[in-house]
Protein backbone atom coordinates (compact mmCIF):
# COMPACT_ATOMS: atom_id res chain seq x y z
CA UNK A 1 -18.16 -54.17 34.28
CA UNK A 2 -22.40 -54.26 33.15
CA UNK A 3 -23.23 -56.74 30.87
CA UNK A 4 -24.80 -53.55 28.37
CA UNK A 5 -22.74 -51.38 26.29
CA UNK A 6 -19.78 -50.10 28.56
CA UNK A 7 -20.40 -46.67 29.39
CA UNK A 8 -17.49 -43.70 29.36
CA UNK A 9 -17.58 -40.44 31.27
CA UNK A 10 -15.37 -38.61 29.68
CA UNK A 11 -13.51 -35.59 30.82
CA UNK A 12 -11.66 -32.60 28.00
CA UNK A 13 -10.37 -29.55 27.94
CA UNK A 14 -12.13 -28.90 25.18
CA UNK A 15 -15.27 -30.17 23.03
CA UNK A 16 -14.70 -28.48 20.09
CA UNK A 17 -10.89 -29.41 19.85
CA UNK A 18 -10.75 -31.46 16.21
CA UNK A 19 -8.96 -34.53 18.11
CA UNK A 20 -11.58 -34.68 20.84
CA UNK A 21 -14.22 -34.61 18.31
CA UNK A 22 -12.69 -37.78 16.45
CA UNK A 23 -11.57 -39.57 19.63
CA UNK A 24 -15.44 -39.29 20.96
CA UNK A 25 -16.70 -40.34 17.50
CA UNK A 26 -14.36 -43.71 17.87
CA UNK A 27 -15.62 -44.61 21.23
CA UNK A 28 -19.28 -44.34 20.08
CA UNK A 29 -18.58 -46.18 16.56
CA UNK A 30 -16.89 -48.76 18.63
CA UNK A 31 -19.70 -49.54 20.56
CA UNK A 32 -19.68 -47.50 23.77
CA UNK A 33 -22.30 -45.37 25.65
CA UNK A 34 -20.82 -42.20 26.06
CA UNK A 35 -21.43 -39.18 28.44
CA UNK A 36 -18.70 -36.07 28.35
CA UNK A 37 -17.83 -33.17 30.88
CA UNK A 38 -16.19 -30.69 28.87
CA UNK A 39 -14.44 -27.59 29.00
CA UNK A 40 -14.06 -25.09 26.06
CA UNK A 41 -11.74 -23.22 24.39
CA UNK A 42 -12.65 -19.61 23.24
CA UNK A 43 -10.27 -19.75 20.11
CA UNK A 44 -11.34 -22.43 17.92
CA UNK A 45 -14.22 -24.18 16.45
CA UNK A 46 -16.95 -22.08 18.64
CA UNK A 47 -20.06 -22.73 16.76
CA UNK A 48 -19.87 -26.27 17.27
CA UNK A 49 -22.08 -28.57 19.41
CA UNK A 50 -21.35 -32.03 20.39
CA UNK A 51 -23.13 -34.69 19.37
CA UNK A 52 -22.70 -36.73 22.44
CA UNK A 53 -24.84 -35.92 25.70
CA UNK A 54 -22.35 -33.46 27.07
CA UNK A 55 -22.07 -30.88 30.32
CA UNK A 56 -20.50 -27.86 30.05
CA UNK A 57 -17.87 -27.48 32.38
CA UNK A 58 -16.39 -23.82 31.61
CA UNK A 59 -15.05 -21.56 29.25
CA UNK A 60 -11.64 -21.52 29.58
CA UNK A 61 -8.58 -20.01 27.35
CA UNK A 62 -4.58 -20.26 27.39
CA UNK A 63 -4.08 -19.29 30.47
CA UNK A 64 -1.55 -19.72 34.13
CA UNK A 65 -2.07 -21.60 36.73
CA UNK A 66 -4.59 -19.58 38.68
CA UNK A 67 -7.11 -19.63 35.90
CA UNK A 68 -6.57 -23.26 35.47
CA UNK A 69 -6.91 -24.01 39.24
CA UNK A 70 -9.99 -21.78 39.56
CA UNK A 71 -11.13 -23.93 36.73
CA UNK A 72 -10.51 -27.04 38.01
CA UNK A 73 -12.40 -26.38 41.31
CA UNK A 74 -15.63 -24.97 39.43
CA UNK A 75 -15.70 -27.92 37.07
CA UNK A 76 -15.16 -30.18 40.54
CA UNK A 77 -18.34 -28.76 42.00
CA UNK A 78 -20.38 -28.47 38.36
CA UNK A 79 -19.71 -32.26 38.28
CA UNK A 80 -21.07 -32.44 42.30
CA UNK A 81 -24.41 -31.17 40.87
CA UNK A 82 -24.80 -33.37 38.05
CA UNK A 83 -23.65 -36.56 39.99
CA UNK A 84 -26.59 -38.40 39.02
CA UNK A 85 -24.86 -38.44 35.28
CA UNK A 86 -22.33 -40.49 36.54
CA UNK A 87 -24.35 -43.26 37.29
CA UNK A 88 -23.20 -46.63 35.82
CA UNK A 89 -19.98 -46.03 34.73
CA UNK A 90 -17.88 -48.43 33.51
CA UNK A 91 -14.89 -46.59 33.51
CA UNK A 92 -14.06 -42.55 33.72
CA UNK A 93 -11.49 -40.91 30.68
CA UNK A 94 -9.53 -37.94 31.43
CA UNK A 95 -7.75 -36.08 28.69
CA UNK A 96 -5.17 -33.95 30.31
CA UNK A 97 -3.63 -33.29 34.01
CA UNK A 98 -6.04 -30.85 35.22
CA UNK A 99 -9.28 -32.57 33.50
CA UNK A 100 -8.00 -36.04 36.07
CA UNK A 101 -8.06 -34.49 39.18
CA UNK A 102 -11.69 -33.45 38.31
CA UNK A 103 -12.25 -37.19 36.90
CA UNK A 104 -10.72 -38.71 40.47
CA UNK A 105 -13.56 -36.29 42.11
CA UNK A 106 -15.85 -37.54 40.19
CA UNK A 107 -14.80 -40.90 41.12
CA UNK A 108 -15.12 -40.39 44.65
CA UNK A 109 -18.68 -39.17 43.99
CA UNK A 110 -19.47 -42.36 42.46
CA UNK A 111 -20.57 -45.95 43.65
CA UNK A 112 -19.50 -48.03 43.01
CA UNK A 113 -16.03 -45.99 42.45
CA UNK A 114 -15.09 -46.75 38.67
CA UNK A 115 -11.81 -47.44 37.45
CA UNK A 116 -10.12 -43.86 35.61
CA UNK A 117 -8.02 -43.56 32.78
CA UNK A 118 -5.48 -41.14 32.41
CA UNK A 119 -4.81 -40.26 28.54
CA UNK A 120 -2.09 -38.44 28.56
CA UNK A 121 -2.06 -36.08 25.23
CA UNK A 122 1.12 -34.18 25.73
CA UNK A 123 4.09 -33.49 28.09
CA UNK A 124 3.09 -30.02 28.79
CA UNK A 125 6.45 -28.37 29.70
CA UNK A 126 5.89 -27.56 33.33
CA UNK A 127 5.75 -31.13 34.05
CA UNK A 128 9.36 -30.89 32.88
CA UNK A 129 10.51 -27.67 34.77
CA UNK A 130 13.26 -28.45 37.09
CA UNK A 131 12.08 -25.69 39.38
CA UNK A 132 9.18 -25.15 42.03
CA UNK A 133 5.93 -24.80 40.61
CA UNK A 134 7.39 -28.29 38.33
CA UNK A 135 8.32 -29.97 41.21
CA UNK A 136 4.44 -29.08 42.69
CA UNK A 137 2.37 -30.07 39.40
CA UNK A 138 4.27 -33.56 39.10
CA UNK A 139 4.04 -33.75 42.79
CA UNK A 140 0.02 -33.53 42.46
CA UNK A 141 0.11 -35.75 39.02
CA UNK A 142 1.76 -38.59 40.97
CA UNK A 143 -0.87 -38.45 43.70
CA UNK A 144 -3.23 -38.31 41.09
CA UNK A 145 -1.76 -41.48 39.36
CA UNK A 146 -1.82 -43.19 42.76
CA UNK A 147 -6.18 -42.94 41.95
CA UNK A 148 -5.51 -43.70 38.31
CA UNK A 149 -6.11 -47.32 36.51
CA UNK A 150 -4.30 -47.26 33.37
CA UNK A 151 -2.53 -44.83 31.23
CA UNK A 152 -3.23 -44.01 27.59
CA UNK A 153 -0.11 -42.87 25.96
CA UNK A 154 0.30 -41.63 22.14
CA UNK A 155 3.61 -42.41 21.54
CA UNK A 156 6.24 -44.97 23.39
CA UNK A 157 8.54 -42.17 24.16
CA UNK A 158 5.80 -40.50 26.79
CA UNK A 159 6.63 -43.87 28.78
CA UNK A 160 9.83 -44.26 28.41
CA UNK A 161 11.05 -40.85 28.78
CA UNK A 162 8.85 -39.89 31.46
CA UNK A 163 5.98 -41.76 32.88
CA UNK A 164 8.47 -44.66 33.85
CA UNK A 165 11.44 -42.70 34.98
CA UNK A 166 10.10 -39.90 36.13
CA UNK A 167 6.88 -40.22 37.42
CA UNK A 168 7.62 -44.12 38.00
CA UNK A 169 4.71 -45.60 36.71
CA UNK A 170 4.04 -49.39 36.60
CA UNK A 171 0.56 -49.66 36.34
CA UNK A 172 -1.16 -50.96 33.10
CA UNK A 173 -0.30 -49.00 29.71
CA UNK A 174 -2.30 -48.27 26.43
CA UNK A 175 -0.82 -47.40 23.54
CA UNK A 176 -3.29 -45.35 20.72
CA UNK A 177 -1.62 -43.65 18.16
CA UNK A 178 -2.41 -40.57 16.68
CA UNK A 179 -3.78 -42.59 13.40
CA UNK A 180 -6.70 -40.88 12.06
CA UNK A 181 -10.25 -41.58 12.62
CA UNK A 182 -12.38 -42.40 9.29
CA UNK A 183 -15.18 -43.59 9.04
CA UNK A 184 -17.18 -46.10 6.73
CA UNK A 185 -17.45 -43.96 3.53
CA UNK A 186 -15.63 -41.35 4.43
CA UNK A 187 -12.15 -39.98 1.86
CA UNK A 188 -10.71 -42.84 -0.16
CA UNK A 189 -7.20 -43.89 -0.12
CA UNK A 190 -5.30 -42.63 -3.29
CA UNK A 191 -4.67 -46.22 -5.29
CA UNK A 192 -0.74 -46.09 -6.34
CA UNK A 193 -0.16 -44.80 -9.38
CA UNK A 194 1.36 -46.92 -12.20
CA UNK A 195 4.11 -45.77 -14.59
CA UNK A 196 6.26 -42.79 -14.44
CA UNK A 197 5.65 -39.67 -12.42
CA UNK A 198 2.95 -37.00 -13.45
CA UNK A 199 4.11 -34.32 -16.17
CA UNK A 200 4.19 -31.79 -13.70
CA UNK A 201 6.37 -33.25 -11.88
CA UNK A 202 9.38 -31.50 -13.42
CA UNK A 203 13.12 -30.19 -11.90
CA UNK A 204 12.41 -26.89 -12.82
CA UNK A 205 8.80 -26.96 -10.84
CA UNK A 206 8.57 -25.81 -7.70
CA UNK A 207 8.28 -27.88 -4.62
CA UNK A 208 4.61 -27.65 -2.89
CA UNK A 209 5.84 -27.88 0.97
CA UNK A 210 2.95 -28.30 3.16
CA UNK A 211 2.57 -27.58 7.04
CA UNK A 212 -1.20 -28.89 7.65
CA UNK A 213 -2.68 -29.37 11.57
CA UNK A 214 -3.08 -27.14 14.47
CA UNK A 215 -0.48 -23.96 14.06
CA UNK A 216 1.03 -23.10 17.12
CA UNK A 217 4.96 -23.93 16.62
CA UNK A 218 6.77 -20.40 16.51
CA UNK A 219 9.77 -21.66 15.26
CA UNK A 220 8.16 -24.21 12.58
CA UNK A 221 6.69 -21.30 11.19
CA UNK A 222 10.56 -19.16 11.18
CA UNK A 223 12.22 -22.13 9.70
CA UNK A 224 9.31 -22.34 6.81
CA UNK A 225 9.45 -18.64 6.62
CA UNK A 226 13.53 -18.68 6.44
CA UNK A 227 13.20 -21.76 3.34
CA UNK A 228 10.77 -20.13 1.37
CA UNK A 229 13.23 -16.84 1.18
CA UNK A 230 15.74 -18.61 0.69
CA UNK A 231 14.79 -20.94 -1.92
CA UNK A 232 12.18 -17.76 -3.46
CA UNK A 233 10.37 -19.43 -6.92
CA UNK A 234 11.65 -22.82 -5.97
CA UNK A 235 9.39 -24.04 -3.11
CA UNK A 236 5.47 -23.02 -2.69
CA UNK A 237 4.64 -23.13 1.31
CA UNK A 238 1.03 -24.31 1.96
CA UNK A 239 -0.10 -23.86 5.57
CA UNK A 240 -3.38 -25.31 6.58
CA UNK A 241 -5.22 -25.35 9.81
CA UNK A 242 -6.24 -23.52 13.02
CA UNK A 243 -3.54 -20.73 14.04
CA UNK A 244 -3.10 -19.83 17.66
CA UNK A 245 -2.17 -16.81 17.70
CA UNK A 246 -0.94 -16.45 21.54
CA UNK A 247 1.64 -18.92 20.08
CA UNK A 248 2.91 -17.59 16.73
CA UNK A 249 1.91 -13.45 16.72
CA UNK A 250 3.75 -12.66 14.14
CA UNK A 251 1.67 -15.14 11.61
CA UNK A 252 0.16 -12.31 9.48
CA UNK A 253 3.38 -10.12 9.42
CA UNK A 254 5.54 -13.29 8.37
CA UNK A 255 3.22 -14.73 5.65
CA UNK A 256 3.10 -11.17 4.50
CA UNK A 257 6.86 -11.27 4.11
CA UNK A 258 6.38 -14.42 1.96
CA UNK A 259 4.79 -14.30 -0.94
CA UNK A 260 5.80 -17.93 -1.63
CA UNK A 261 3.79 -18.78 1.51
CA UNK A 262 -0.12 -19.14 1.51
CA UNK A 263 -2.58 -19.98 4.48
CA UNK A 264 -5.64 -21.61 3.29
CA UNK A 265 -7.30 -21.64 6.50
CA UNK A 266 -8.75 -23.80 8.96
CA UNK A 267 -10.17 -27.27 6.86
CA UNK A 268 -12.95 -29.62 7.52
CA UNK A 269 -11.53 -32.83 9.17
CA UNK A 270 -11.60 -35.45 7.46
CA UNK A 271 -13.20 -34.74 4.02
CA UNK A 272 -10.69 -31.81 2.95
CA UNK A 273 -7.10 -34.00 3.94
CA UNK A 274 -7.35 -35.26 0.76
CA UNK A 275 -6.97 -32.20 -1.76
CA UNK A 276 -4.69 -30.79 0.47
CA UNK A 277 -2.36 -33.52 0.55
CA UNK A 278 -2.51 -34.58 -3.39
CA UNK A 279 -1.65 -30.96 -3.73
CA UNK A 280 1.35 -31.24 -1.56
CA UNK A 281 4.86 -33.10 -2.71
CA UNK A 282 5.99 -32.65 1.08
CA UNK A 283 4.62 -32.34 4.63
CA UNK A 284 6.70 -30.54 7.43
CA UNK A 285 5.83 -33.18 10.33
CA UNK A 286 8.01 -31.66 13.44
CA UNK A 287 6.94 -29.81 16.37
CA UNK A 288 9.57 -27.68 17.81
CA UNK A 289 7.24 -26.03 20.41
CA UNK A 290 8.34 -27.84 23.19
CA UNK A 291 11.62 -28.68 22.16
CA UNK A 292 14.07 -31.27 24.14
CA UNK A 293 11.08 -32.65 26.10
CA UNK A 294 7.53 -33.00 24.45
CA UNK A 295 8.26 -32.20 21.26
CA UNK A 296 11.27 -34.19 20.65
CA UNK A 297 8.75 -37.72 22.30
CA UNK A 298 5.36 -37.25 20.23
CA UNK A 299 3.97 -39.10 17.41
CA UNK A 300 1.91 -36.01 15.62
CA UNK A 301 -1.37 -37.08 13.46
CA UNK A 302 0.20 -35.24 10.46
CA UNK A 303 2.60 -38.11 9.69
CA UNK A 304 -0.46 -40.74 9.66
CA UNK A 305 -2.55 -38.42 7.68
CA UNK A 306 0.14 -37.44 5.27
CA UNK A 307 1.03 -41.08 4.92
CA UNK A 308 -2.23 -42.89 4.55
CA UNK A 309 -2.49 -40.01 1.39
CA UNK A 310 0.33 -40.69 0.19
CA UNK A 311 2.46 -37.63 1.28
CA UNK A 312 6.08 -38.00 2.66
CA UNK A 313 7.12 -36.42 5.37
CA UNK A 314 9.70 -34.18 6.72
CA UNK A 315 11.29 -34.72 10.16
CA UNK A 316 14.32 -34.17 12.37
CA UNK A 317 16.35 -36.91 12.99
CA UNK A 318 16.89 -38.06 16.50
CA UNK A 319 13.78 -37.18 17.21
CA UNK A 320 10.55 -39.91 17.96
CA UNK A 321 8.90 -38.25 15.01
CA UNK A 322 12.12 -38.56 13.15
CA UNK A 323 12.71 -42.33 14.03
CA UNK A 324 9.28 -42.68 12.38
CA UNK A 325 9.51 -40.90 9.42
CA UNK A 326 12.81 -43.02 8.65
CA UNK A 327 11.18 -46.08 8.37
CA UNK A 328 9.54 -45.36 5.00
CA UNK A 329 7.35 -42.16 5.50
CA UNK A 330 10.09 -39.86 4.11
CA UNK A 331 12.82 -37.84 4.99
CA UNK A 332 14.61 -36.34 8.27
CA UNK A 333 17.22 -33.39 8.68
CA UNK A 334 19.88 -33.63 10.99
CA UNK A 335 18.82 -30.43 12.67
CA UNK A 336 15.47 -28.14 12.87
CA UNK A 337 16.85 -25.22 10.97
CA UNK A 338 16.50 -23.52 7.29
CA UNK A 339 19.74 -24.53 6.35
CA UNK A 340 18.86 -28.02 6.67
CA UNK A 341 15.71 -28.36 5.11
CA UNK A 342 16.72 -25.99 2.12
CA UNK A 343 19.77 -28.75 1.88
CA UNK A 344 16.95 -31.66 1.74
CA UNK A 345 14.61 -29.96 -0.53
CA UNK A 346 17.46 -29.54 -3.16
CA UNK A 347 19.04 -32.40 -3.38
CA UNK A 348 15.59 -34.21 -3.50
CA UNK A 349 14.54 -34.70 -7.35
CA UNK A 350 10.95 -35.31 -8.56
CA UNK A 351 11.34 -39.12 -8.91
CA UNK A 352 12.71 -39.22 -5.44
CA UNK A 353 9.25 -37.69 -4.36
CA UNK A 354 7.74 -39.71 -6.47
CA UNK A 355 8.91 -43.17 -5.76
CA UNK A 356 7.90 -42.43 -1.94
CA UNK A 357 4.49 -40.95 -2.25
CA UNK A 358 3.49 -44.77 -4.38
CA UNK A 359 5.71 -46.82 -1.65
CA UNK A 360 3.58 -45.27 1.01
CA UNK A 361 0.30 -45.77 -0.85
CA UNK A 362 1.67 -49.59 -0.86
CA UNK A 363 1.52 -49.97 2.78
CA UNK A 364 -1.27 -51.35 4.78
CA UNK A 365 -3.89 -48.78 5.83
CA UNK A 366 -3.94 -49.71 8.87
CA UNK A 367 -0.70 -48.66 9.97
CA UNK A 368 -2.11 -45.01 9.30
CA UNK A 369 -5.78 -45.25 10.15
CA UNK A 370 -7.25 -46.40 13.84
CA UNK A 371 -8.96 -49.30 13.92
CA UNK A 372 -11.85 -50.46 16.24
CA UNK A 373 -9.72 -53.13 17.36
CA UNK A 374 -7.19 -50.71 18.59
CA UNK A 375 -9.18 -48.65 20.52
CA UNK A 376 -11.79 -51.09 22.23
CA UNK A 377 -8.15 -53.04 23.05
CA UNK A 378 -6.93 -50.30 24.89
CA UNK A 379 -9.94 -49.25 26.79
CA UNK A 380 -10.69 -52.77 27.98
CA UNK A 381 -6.92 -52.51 29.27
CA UNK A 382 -8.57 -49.54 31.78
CA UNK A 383 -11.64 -51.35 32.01
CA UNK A 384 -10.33 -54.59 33.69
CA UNK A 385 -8.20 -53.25 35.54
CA UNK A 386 -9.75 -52.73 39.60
CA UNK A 387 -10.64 -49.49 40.52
């Protein structure tokens, strides 16, 4: 490693993706030259522009595996003719399977070759199909893992329900959390309130249920849909954030089936978590997308947001989410269904709300916010480690 700043290529699927944004704003207020090849989505966030020296890569979308490949091999050849970029890398990031095998090309286009880090976002659920093209894509991930350094995981369960057994990885592991990024005077922490609750905060008010993040979970959105007509002038269902609409297409027609239901739209990381979650008794935490595999191992950012603001959150049990959200961040059901939520939600009184939402605001903020420390620790796990 140079004795200057280390410097990061990094590699994303997508530069305008809100947890891209605040991973690349760590690196740089942590001290770190940093240089990006970057793909783009076409269904979120297109007018913004990076504020790091970036490439383009290619405009990509939600798509099968020949668009991805043909993406791959144009971003392979895109890096080949800015090569001279590369020069002095301390280390190369990738953020996703297809992203690495275009950061190992870019390795072997480099001298001398620098060590790469895989950060490994999600399970995507053909790394988990039993069948052929499964078989093929963890086939080429292990190959690719034979070129890789280190591993960046955001939860434990990604190694020990998959990396290890599956994939049998050994090599040096990272752990960074999905803790948000603020920082210096950026949104204050609420300071816990003293005395009894607020005077709205009556049983005969309704509950203000909150599902805040990217929206892409099908069934989330049926079992929010399913409570709120269920439990009609008793529960208020905020949902707040990006909606992918290849993923839930029947948004519009089931919010319009709700009228206990509200979107407020897409929000302004990280200045606008704050009204939304002092105007929320309850967060919905779970992803169901993937269910049995990736969704059942991650750690989402909604639980450390929530928490560092003071909002409890709602889980399923037996899930990694849920073993989180039982130590002090709320509540879990014993299944992801309507019945079992509406069976929380009314047995839980306004003091029971209440008493979590000031426990939580008692807990270190670090246990919800990244530090500095956390993140130059794991990248100097990738950095020493040889090439």
């Amino acid at each position: 490693m140079s004795d200057a700043r280390p410097k990061l290529i990094v590699f994303g699927f997508d530069a305008a993706e809100a947890a891209q944004i605040r991973r690349m704003r760590s690196y740089l207020d942590c001290g770190f030259d940093v240089m990006g090849f970057m793909m783009r989505r076409a269904n979120m966030n297109l007018d913004f522009n990076p504020f790091w020296e970036n490439v383009h890569l290619f405009r990509t979308r939600n798509g099968g595996l020949p668009w991805r490949a043909a993406a791959v091999v144009g971003s392979v050849f895109k890096v080949l003719m800015n090569r001279r970029k590369l020069a002095g890398a301390d280390a190369i990031i990738a953020r996703n399977l297809d992203l690495l095998a275009v950061a190992v090309a870019a390795q072997a286009m480099t001298r001398p070759n620098p060590p790469v880090i895989y950060e490994c976002l999600d399970i995507h659920d053909l790394m988990t199909d039993p069948g052929i093209k499964g078989r093929v894509t963890r086939a080429l991930e292990r190959a690719l893992l034979a070129r890789t350094s280190a591993l960046i995981i955001s939860s434990p369960a990604f190694l020990r329900e998959y990396f290890a057994p599956v994939q049998n990885w050994d090599g040096p592991v990272a752990l960074i959390e999905n803790k948000l990024w603020i920082e210096d005077g950026g949104p204050e922490r609420p300071a816990p309130r003293v005395g009894s609750a607020p005077s709205e905060w009556t049983a005969d008010a309704p509950l203000r249920l909150a599902w805040v993040g990217t929206l892409r979970c099908a069934r989330s959105l049926a079992i929010l849909a399913e409570t709120a007509d269920r439990m009609g002038d008793g529960v208020r269902i905020a949902l707040h954030g990006a909606v992918h609409h290849h993923a839930v297409p029947e948004f519009e027609a089931t919010l319009g089936a709700c009228p206990n239901m509200t979107w407020h739209g897409a929000y302004a990381y990280p200045d606008d978590l704050a009204p939304i979650y002092a105007a929320s008794d309850l967060v919905w935490a779970q992803d169901l997308w993937q269910w049995g595999t990736n969704s059942t191992w991650l750690l989402p950012n909604r639980i450390y947001e929530a928490s560092y603001f003071g909002c409890p959150s709602i889980a399923v049990a037996g899930t990694e989410t849920g073993r989180r959200v039982e130590n002090g961040l709320g509540w879990t059901v014993p299944e992801p269904s309507a019945e079992a939520l509406c069976a929380l939600l009314a047995r839980l009184s306004p003091a029971d709300v209440f008493a979590r939402r000031q426990a939580l605001l008692t807990r270190p903020a670090s246990e919800f916010r990244q530090t500095a420390e956390e993140i130059t620790n794991a990248l100097h796990i990738g950095l020493a480690a040889p090439a």
